[in-house]
PDBML (XML) file of the C-alpha atoms, coordinates in Angstrom:
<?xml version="1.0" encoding="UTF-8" ?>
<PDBx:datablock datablockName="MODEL"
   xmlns:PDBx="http://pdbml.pdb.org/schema/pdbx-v50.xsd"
   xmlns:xsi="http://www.w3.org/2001/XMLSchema-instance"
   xsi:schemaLocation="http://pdbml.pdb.org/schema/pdbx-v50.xsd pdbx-v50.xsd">
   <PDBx:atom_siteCategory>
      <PDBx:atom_site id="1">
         <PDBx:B_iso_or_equiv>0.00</PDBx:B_iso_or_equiv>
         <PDBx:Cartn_x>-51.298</PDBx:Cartn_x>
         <PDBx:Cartn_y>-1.952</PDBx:Cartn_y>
         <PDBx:Cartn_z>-29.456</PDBx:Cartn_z>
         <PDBx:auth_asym_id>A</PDBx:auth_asym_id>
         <PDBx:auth_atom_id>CA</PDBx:auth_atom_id>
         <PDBx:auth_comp_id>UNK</PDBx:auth_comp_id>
         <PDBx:auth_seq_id>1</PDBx:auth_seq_id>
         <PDBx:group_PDB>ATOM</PDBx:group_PDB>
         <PDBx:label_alt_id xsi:nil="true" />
         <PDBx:label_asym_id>A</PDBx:label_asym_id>
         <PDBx:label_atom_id>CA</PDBx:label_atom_id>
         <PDBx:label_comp_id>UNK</PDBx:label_comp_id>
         <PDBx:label_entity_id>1</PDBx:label_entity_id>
         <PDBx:label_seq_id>1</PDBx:label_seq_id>
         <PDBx:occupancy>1.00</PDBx:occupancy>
         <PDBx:pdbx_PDB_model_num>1</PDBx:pdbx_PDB_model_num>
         <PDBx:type_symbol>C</PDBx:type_symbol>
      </PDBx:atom_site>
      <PDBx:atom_site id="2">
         <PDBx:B_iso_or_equiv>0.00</PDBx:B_iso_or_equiv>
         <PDBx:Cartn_x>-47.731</PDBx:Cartn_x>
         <PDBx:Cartn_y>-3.335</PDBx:Cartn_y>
         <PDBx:Cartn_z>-29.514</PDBx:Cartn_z>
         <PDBx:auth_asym_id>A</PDBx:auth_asym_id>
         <PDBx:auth_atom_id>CA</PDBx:auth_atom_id>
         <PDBx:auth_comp_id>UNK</PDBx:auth_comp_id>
         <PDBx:auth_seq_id>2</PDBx:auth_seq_id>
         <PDBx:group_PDB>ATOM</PDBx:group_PDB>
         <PDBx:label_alt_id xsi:nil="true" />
         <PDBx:label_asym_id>A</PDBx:label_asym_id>
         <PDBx:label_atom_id>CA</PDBx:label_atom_id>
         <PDBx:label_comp_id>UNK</PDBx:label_comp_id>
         <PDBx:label_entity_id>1</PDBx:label_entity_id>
         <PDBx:label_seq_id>2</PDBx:label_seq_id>
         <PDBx:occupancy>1.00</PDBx:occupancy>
         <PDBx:pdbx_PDB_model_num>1</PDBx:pdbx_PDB_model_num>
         <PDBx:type_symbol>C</PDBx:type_symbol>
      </PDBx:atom_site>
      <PDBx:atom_site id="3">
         <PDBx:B_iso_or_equiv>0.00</PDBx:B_iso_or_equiv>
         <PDBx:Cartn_x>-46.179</PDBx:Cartn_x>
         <PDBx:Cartn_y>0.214</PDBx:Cartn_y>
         <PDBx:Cartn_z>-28.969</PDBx:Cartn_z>
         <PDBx:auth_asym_id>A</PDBx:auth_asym_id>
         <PDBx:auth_atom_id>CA</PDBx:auth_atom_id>
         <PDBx:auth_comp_id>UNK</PDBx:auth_comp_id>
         <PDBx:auth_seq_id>3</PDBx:auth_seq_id>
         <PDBx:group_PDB>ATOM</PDBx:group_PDB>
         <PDBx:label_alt_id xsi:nil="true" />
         <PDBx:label_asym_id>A</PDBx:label_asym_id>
         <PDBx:label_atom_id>CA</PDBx:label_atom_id>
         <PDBx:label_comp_id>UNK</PDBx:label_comp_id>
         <PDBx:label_entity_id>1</PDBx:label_entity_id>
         <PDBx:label_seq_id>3</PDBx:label_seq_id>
         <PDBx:occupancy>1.00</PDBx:occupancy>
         <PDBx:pdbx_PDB_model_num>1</PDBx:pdbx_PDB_model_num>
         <PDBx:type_symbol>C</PDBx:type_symbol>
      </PDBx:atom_site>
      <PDBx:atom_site id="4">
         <PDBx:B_iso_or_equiv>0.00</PDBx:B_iso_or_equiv>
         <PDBx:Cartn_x>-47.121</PDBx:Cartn_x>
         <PDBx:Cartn_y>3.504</PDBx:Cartn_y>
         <PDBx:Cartn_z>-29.528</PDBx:Cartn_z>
         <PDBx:auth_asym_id>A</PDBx:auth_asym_id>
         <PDBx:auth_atom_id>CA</PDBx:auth_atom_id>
         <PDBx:auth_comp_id>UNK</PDBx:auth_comp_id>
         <PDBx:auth_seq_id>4</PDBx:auth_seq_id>
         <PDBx:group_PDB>ATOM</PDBx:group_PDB>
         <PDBx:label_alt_id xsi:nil="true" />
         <PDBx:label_asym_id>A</PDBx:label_asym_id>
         <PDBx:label_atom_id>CA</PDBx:label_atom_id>
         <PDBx:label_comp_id>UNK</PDBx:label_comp_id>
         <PDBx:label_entity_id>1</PDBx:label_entity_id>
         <PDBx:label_seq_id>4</PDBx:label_seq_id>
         <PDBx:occupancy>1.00</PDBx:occupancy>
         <PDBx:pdbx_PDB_model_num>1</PDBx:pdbx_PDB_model_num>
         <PDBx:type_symbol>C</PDBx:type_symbol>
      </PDBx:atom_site>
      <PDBx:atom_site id="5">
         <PDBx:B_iso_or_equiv>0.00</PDBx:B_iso_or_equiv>
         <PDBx:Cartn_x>-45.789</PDBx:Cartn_x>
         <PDBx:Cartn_y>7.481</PDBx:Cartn_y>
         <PDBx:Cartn_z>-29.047</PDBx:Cartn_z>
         <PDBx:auth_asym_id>A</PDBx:auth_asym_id>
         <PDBx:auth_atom_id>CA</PDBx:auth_atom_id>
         <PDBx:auth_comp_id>UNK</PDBx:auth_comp_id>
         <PDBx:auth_seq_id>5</PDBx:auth_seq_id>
         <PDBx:group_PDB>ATOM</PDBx:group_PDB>
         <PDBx:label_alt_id xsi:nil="true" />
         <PDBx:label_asym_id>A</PDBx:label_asym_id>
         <PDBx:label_atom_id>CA</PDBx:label_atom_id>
         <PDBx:label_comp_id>UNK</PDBx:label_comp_id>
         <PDBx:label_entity_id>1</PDBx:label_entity_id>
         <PDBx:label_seq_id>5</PDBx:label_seq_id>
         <PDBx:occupancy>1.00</PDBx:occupancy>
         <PDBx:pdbx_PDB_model_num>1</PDBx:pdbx_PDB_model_num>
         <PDBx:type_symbol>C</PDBx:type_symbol>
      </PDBx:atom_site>
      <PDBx:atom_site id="6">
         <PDBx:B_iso_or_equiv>0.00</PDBx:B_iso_or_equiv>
         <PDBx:Cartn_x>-47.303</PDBx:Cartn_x>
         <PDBx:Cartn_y>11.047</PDBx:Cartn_y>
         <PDBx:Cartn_z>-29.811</PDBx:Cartn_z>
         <PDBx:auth_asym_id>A</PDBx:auth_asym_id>
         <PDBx:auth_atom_id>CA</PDBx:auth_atom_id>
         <PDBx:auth_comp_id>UNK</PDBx:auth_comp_id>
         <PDBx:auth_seq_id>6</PDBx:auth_seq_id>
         <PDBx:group_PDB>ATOM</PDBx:group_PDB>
         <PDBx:label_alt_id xsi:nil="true" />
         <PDBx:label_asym_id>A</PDBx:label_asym_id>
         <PDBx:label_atom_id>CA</PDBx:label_atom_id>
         <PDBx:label_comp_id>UNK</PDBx:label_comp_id>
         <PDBx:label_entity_id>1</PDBx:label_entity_id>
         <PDBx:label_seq_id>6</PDBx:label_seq_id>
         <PDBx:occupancy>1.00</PDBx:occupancy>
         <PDBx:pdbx_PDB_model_num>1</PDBx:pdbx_PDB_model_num>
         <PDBx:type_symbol>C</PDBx:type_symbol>
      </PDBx:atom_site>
      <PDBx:atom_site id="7">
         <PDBx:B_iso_or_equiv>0.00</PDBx:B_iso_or_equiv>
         <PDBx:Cartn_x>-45.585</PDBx:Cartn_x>
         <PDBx:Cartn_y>13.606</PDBx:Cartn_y>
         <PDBx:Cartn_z>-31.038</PDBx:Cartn_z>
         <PDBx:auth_asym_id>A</PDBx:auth_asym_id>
         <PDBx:auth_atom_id>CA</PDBx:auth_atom_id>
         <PDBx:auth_comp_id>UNK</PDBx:auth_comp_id>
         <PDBx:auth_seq_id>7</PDBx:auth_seq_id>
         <PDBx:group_PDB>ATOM</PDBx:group_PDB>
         <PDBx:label_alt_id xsi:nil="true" />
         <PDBx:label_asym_id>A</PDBx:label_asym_id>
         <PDBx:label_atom_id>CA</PDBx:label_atom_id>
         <PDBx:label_comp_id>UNK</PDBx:label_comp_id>
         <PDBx:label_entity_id>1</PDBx:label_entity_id>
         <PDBx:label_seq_id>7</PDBx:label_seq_id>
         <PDBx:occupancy>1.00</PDBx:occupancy>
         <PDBx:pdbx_PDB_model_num>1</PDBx:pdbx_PDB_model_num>
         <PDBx:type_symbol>C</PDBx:type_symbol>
      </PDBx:atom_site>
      <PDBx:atom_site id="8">
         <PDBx:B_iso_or_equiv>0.00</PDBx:B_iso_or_equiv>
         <PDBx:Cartn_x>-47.096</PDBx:Cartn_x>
         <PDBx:Cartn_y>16.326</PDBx:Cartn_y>
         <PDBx:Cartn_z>-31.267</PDBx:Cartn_z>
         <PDBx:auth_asym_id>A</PDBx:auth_asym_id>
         <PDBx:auth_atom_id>CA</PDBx:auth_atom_id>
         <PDBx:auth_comp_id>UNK</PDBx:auth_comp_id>
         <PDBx:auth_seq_id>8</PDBx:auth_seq_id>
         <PDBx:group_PDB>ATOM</PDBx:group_PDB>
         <PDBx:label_alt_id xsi:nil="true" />
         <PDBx:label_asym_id>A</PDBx:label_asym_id>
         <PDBx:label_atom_id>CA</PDBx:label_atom_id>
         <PDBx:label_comp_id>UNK</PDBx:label_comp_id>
         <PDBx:label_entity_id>1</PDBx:label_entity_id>
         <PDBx:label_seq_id>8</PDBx:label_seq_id>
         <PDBx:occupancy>1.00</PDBx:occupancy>
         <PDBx:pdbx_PDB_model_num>1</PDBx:pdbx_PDB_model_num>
         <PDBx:type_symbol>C</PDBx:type_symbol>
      </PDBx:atom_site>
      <PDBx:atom_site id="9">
         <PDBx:B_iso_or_equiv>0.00</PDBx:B_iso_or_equiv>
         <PDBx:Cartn_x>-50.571</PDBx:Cartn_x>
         <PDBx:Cartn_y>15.654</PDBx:Cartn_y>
         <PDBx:Cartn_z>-32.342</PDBx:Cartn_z>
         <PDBx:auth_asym_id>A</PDBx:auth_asym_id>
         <PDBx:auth_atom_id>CA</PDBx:auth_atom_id>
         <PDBx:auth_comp_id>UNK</PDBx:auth_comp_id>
         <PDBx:auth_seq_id>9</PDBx:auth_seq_id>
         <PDBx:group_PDB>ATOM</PDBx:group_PDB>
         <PDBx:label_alt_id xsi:nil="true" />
         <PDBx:label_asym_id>A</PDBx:label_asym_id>
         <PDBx:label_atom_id>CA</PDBx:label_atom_id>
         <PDBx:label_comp_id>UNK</PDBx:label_comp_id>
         <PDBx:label_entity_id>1</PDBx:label_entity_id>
         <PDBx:label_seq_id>9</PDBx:label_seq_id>
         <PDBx:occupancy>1.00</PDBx:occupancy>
         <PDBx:pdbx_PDB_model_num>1</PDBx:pdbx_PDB_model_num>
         <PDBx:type_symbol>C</PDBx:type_symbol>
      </PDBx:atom_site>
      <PDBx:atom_site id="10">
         <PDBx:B_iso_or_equiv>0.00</PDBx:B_iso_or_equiv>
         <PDBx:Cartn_x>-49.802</PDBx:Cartn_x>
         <PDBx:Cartn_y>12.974</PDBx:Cartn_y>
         <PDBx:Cartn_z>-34.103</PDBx:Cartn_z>
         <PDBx:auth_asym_id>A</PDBx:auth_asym_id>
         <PDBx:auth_atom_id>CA</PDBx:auth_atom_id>
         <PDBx:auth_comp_id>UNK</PDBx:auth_comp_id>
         <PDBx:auth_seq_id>10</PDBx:auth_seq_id>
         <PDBx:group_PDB>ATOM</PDBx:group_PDB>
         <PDBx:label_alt_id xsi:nil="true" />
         <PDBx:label_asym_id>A</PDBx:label_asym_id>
         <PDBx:label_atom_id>CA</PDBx:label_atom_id>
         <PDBx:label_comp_id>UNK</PDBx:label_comp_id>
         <PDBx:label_entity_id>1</PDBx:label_entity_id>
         <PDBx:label_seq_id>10</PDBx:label_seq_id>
         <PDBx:occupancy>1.00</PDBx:occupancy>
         <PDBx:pdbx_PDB_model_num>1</PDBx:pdbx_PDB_model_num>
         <PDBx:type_symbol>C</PDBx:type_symbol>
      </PDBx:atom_site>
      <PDBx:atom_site id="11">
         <PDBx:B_iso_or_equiv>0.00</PDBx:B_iso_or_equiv>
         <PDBx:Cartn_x>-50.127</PDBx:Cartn_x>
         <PDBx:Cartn_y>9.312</PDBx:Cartn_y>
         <PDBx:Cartn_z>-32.336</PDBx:Cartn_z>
         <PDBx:auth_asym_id>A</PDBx:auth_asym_id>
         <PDBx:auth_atom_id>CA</PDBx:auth_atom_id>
         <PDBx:auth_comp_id>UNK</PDBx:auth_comp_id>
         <PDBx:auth_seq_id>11</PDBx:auth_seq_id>
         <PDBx:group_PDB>ATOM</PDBx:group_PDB>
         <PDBx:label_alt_id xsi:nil="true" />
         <PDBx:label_asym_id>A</PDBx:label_asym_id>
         <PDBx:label_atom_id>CA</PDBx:label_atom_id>
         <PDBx:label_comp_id>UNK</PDBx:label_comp_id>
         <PDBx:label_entity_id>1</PDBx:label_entity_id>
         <PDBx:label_seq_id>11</PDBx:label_seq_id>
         <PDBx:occupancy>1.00</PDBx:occupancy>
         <PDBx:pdbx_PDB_model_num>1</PDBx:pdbx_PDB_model_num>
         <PDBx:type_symbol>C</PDBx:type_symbol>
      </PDBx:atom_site>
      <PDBx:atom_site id="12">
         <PDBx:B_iso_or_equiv>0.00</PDBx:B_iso_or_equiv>
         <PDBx:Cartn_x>-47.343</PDBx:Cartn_x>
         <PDBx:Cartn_y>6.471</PDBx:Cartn_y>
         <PDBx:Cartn_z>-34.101</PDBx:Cartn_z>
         <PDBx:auth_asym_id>A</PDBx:auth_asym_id>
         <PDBx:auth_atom_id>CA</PDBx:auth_atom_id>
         <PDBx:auth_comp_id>UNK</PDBx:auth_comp_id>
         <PDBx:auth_seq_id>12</PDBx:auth_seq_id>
         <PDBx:group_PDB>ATOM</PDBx:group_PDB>
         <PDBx:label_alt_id xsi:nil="true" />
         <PDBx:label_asym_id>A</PDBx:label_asym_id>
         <PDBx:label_atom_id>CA</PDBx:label_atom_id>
         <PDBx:label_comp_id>UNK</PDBx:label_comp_id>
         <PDBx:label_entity_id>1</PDBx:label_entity_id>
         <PDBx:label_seq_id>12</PDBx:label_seq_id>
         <PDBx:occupancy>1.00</PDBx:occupancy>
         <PDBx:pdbx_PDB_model_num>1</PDBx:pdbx_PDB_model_num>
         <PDBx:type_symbol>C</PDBx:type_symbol>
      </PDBx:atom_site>
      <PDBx:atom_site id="13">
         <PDBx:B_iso_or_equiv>0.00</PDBx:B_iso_or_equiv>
         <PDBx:Cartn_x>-47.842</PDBx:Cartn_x>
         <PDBx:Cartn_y>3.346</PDBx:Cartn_y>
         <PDBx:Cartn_z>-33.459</PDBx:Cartn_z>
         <PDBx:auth_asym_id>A</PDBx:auth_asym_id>
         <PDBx:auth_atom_id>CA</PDBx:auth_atom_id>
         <PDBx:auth_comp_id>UNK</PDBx:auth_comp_id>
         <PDBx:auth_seq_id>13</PDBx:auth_seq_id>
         <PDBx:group_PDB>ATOM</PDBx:group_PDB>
         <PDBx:label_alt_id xsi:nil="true" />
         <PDBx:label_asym_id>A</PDBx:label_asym_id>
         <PDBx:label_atom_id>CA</PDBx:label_atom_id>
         <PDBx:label_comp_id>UNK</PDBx:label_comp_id>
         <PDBx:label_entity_id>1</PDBx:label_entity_id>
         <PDBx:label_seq_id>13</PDBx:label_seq_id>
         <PDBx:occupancy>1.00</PDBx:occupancy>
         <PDBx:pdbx_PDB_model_num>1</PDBx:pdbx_PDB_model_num>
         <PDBx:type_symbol>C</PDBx:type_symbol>
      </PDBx:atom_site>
      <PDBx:atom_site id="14">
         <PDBx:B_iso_or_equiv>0.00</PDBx:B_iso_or_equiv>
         <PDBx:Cartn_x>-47.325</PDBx:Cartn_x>
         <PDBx:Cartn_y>-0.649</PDBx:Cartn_y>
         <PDBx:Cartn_z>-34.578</PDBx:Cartn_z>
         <PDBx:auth_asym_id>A</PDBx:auth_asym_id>
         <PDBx:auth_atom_id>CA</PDBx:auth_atom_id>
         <PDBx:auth_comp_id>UNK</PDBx:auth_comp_id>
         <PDBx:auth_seq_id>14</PDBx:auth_seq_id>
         <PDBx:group_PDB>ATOM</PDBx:group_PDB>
         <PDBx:label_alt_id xsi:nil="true" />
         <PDBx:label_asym_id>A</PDBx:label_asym_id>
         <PDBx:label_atom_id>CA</PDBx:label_atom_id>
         <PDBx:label_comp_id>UNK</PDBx:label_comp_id>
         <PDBx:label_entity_id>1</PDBx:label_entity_id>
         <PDBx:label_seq_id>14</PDBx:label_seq_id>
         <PDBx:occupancy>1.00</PDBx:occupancy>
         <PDBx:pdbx_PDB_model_num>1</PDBx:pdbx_PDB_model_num>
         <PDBx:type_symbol>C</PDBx:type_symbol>
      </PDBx:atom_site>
      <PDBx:atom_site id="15">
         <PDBx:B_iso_or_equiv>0.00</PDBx:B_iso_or_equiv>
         <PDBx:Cartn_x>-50.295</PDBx:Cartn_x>
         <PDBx:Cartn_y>-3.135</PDBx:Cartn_y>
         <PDBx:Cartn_z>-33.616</PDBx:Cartn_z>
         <PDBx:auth_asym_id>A</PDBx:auth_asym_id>
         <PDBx:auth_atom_id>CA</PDBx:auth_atom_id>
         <PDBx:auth_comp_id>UNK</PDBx:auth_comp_id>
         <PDBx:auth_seq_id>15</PDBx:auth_seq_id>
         <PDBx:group_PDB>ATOM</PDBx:group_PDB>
         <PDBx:label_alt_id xsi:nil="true" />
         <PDBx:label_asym_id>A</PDBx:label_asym_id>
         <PDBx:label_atom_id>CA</PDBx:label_atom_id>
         <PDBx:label_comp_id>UNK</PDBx:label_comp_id>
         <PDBx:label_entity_id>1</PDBx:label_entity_id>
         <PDBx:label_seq_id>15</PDBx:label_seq_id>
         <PDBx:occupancy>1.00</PDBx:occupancy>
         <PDBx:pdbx_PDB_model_num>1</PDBx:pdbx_PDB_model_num>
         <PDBx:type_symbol>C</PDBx:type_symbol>
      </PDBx:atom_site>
      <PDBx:atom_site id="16">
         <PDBx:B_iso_or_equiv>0.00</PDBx:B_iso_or_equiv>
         <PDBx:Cartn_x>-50.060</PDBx:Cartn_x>
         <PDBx:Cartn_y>-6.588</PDBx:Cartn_y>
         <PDBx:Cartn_z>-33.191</PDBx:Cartn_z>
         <PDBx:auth_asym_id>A</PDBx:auth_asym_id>
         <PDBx:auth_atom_id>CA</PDBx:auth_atom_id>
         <PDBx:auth_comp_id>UNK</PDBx:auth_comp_id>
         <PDBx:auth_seq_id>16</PDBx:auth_seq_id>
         <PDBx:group_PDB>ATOM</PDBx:group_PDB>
         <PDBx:label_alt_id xsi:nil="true" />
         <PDBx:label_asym_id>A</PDBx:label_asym_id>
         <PDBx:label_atom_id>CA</PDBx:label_atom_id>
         <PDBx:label_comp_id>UNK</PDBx:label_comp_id>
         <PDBx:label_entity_id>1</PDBx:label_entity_id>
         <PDBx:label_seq_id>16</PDBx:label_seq_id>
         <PDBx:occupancy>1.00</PDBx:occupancy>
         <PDBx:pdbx_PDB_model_num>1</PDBx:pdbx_PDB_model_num>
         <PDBx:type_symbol>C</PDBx:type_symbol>
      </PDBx:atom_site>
      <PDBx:atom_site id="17">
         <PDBx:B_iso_or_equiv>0.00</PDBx:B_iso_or_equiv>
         <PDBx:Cartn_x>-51.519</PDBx:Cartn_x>
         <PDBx:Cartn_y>-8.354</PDBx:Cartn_y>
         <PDBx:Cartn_z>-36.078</PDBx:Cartn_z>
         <PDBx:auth_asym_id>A</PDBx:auth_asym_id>
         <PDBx:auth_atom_id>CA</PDBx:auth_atom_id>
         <PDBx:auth_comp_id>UNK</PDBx:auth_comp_id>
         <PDBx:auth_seq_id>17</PDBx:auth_seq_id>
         <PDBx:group_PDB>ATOM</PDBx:group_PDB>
         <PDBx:label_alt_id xsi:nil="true" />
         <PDBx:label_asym_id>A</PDBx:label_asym_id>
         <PDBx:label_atom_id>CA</PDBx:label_atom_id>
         <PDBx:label_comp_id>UNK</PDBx:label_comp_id>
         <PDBx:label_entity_id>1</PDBx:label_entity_id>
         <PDBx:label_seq_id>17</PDBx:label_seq_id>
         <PDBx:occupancy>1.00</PDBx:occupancy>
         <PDBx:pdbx_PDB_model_num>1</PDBx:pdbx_PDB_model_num>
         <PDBx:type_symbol>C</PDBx:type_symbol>
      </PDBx:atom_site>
      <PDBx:atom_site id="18">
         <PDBx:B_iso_or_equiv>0.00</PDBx:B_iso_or_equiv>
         <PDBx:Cartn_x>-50.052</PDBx:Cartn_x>
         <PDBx:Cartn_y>-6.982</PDBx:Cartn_y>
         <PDBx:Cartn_z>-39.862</PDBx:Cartn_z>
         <PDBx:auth_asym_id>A</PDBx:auth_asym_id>
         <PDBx:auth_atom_id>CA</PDBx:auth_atom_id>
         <PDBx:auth_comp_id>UNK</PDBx:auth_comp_id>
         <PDBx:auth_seq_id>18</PDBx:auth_seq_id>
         <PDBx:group_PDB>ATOM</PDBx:group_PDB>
         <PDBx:label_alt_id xsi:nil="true" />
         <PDBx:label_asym_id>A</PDBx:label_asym_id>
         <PDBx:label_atom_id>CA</PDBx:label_atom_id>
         <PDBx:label_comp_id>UNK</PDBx:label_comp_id>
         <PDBx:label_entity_id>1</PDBx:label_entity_id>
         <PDBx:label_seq_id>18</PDBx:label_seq_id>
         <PDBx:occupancy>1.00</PDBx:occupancy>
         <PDBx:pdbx_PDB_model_num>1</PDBx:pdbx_PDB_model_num>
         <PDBx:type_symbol>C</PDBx:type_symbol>
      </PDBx:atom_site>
      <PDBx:atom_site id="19">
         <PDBx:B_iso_or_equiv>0.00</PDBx:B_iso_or_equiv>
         <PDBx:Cartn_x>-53.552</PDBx:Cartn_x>
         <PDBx:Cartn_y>-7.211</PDBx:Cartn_y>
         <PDBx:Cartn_z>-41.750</PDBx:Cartn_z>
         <PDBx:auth_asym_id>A</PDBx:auth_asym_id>
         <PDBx:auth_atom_id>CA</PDBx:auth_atom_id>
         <PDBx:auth_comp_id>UNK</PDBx:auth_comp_id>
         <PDBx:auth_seq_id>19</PDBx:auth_seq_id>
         <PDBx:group_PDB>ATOM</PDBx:group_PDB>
         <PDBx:label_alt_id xsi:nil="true" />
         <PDBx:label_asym_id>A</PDBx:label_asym_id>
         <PDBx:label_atom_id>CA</PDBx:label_atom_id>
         <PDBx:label_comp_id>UNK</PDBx:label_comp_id>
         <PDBx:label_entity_id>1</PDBx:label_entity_id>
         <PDBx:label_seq_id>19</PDBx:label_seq_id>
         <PDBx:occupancy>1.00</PDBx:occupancy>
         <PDBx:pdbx_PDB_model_num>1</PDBx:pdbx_PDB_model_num>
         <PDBx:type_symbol>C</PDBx:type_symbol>
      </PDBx:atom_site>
      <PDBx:atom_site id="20">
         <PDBx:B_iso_or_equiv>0.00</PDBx:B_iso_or_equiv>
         <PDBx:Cartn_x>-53.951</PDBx:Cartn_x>
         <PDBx:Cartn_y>-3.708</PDBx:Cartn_y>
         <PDBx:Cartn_z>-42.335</PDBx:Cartn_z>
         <PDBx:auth_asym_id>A</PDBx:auth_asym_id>
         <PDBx:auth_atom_id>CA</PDBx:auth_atom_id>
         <PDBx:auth_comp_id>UNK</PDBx:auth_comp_id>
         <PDBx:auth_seq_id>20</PDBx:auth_seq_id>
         <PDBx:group_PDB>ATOM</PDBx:group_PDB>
         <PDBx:label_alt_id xsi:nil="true" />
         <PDBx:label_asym_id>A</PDBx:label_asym_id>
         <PDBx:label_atom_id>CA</PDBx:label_atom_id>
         <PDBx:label_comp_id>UNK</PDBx:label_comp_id>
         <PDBx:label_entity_id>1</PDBx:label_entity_id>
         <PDBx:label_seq_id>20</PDBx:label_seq_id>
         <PDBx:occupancy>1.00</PDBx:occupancy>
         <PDBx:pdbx_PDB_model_num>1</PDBx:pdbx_PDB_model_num>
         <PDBx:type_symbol>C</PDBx:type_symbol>
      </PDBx:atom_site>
      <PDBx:atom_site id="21">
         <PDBx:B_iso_or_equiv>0.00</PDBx:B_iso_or_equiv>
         <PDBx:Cartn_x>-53.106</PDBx:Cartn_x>
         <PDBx:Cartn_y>-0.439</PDBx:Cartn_y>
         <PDBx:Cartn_z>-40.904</PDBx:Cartn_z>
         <PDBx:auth_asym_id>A</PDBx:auth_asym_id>
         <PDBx:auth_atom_id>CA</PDBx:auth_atom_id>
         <PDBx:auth_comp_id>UNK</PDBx:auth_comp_id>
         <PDBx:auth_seq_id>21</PDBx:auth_seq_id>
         <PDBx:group_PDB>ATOM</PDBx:group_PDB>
         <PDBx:label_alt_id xsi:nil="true" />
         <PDBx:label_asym_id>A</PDBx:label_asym_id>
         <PDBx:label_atom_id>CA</PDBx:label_atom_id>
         <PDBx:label_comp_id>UNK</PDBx:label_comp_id>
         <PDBx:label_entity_id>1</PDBx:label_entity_id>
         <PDBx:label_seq_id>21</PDBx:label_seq_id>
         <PDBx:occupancy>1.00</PDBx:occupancy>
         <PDBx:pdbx_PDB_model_num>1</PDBx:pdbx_PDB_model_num>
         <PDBx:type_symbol>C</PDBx:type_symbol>
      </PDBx:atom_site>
      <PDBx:atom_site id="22">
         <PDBx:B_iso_or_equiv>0.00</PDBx:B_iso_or_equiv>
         <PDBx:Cartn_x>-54.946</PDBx:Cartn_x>
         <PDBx:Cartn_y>3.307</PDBx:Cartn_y>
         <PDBx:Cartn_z>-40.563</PDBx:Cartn_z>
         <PDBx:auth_asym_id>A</PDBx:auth_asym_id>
         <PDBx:auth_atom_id>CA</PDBx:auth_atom_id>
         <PDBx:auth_comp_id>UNK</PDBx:auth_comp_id>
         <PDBx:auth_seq_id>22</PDBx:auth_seq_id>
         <PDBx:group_PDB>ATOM</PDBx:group_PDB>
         <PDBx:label_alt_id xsi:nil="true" />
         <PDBx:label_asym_id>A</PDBx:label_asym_id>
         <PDBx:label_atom_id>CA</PDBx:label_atom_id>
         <PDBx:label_comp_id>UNK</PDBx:label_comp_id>
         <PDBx:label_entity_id>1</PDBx:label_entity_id>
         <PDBx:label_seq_id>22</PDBx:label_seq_id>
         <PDBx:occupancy>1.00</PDBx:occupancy>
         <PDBx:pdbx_PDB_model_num>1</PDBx:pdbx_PDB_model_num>
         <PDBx:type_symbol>C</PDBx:type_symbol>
      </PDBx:atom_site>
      <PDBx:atom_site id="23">
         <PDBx:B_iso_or_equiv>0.00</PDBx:B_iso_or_equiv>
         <PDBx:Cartn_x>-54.882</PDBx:Cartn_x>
         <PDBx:Cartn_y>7.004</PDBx:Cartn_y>
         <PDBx:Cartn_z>-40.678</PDBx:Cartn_z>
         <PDBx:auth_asym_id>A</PDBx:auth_asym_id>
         <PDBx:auth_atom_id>CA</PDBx:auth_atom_id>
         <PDBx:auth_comp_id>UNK</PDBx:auth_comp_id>
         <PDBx:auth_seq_id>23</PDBx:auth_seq_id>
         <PDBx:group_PDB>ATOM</PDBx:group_PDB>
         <PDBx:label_alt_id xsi:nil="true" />
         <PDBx:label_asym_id>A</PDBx:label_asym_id>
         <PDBx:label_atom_id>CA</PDBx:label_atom_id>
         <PDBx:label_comp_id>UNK</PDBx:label_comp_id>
         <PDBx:label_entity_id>1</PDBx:label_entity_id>
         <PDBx:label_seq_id>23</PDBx:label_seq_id>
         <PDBx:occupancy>1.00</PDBx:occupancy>
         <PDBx:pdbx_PDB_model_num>1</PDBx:pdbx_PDB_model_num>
         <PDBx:type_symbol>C</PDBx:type_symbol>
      </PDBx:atom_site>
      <PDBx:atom_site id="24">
         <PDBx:B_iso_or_equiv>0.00</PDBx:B_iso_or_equiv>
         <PDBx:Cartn_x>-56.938</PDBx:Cartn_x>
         <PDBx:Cartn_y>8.959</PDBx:Cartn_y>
         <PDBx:Cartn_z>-38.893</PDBx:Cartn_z>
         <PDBx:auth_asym_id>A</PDBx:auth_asym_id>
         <PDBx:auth_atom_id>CA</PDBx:auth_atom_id>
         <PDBx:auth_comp_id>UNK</PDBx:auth_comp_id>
         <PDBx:auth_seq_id>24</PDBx:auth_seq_id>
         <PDBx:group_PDB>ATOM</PDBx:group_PDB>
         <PDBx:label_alt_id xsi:nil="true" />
         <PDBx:label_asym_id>A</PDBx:label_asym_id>
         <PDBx:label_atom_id>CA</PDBx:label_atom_id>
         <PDBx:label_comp_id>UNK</PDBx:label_comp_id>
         <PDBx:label_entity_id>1</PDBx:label_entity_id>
         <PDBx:label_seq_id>24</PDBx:label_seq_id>
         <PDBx:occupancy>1.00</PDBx:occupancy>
         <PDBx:pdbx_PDB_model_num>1</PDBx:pdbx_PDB_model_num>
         <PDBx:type_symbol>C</PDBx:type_symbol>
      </PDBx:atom_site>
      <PDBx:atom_site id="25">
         <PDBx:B_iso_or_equiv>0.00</PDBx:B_iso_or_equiv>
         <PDBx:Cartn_x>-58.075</PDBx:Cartn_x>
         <PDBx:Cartn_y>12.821</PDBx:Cartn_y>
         <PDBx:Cartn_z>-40.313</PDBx:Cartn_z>
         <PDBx:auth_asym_id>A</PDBx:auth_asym_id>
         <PDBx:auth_atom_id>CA</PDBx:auth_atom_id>
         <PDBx:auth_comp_id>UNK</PDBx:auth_comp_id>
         <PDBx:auth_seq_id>25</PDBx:auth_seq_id>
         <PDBx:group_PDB>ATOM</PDBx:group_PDB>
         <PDBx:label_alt_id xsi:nil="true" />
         <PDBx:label_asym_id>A</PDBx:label_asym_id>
         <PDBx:label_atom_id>CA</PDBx:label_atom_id>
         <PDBx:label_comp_id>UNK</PDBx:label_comp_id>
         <PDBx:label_entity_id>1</PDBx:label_entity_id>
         <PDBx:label_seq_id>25</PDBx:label_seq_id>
         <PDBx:occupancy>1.00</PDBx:occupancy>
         <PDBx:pdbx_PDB_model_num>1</PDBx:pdbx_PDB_model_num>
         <PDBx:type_symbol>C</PDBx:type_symbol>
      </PDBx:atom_site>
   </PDBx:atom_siteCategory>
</PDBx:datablock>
């Protein structure tokens, strides 16, 4: 994790190396 906040349920965040990304349901 490079940075990261909740609101609400939700968790946002940015990670540290841009090969991808994710959702999780």
């Amino acid at each position: 994790r490079i940075w990261s906040i909740r609101r609400g349920e939700v968790e946002y965040g940015l990670r540290a190396i841009p090969a991808g990304a994710f959702v999780r349901i």
